[in-house]
C-alpha atoms as a PDB file:
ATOM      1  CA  UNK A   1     -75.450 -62.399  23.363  1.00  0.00           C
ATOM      2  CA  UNK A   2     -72.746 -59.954  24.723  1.00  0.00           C
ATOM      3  CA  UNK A   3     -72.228 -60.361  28.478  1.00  0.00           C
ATOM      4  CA  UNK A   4     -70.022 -57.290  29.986  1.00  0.00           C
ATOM      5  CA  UNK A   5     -68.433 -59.390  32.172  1.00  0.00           C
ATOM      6  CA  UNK A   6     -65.924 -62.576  32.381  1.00  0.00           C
ATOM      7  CA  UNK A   7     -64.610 -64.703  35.200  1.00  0.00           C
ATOM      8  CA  UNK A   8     -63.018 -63.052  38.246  1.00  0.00           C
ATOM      9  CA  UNK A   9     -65.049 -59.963  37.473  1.00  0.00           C
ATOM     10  CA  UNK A  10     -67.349 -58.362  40.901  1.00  0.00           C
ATOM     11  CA  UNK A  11     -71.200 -58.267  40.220  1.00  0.00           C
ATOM     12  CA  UNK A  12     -74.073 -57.534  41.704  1.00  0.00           C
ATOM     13  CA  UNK A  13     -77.779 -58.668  41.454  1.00  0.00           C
ATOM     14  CA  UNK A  14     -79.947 -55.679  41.698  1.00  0.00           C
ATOM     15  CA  UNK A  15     -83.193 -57.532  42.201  1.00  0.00           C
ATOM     16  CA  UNK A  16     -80.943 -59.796  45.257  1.00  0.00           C
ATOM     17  CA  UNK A  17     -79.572 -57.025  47.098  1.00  0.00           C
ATOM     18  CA  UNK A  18     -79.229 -59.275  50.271  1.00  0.00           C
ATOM     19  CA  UNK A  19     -76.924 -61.886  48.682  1.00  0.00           C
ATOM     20  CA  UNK A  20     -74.252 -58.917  48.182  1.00  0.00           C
ATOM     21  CA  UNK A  21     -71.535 -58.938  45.720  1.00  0.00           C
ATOM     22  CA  UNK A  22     -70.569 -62.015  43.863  1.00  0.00           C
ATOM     23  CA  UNK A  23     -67.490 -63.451  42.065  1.00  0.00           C
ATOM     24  CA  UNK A  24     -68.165 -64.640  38.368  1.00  0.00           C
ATOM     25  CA  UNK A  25     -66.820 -68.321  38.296  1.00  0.00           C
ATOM     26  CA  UNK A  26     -67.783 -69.328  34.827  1.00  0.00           C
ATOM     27  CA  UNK A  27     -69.577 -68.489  32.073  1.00  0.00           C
ATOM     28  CA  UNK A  28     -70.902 -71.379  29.835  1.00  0.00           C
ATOM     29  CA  UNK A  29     -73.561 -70.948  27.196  1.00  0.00           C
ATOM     30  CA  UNK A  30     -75.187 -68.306  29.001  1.00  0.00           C
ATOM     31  CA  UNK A  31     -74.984 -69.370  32.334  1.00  0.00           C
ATOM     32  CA  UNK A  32     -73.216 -67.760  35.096  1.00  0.00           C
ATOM     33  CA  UNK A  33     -72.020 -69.282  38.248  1.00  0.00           C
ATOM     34  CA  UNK A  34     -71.816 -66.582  41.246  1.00  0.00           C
ATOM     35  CA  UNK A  35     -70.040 -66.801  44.387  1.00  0.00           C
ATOM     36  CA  UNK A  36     -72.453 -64.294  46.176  1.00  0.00           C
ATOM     37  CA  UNK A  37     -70.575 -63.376  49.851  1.00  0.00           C
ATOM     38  CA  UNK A  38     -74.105 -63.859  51.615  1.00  0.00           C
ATOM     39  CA  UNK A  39     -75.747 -66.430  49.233  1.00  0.00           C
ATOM     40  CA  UNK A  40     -73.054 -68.733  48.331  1.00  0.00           C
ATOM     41  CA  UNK A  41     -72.753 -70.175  44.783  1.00  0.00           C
ATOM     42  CA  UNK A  42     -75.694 -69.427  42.535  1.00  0.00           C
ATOM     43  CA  UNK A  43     -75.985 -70.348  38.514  1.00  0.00           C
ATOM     44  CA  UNK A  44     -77.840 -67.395  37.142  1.00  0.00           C
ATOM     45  CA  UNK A  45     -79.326 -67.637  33.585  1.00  0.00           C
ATOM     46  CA  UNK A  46     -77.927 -64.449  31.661  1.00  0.00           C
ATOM     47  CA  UNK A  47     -80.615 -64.475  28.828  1.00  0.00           C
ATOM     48  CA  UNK A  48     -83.240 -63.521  31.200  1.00  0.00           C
ATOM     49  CA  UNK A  49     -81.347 -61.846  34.715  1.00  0.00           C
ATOM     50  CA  UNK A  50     -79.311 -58.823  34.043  1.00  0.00           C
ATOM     51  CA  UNK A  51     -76.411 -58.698  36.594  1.00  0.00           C
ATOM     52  CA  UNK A  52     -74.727 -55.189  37.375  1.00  0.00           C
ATOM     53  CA  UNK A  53     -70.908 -55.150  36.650  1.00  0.00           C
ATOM     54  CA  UNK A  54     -69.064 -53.648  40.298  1.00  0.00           C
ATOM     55  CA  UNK A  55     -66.340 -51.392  39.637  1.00  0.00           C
ATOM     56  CA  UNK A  56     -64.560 -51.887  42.607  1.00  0.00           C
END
């Protein structure tokens, strides 16, 4: 699995609009951790969520 995005990148979760944009922490064997600015610190499972890459 390609992921388009590595830590420090901005992402959003378009099926979580209300927990904003997050932070990418880490990335270990296909699990994200997101600092989300409304939701805090979530661990997102990249095999089956698709996160959207924020060009900001």
């Amino acid at each position: 699995m390609i992921l388009d995005y590595e830590p420090g990148d901005k992402v959003t979760y378009p099926d979580k609009k209300s927990w904003g944009i997050g932070q990418v922490q880490s990335i270990i064997n296909g699990k994200v951790t997101i600092n989300f600015e409304n939701a805090g610190k979530k661990v997102i499972n990249a095999k089956i969520i698709t996160l959207k890459k924020v060009n900001k």
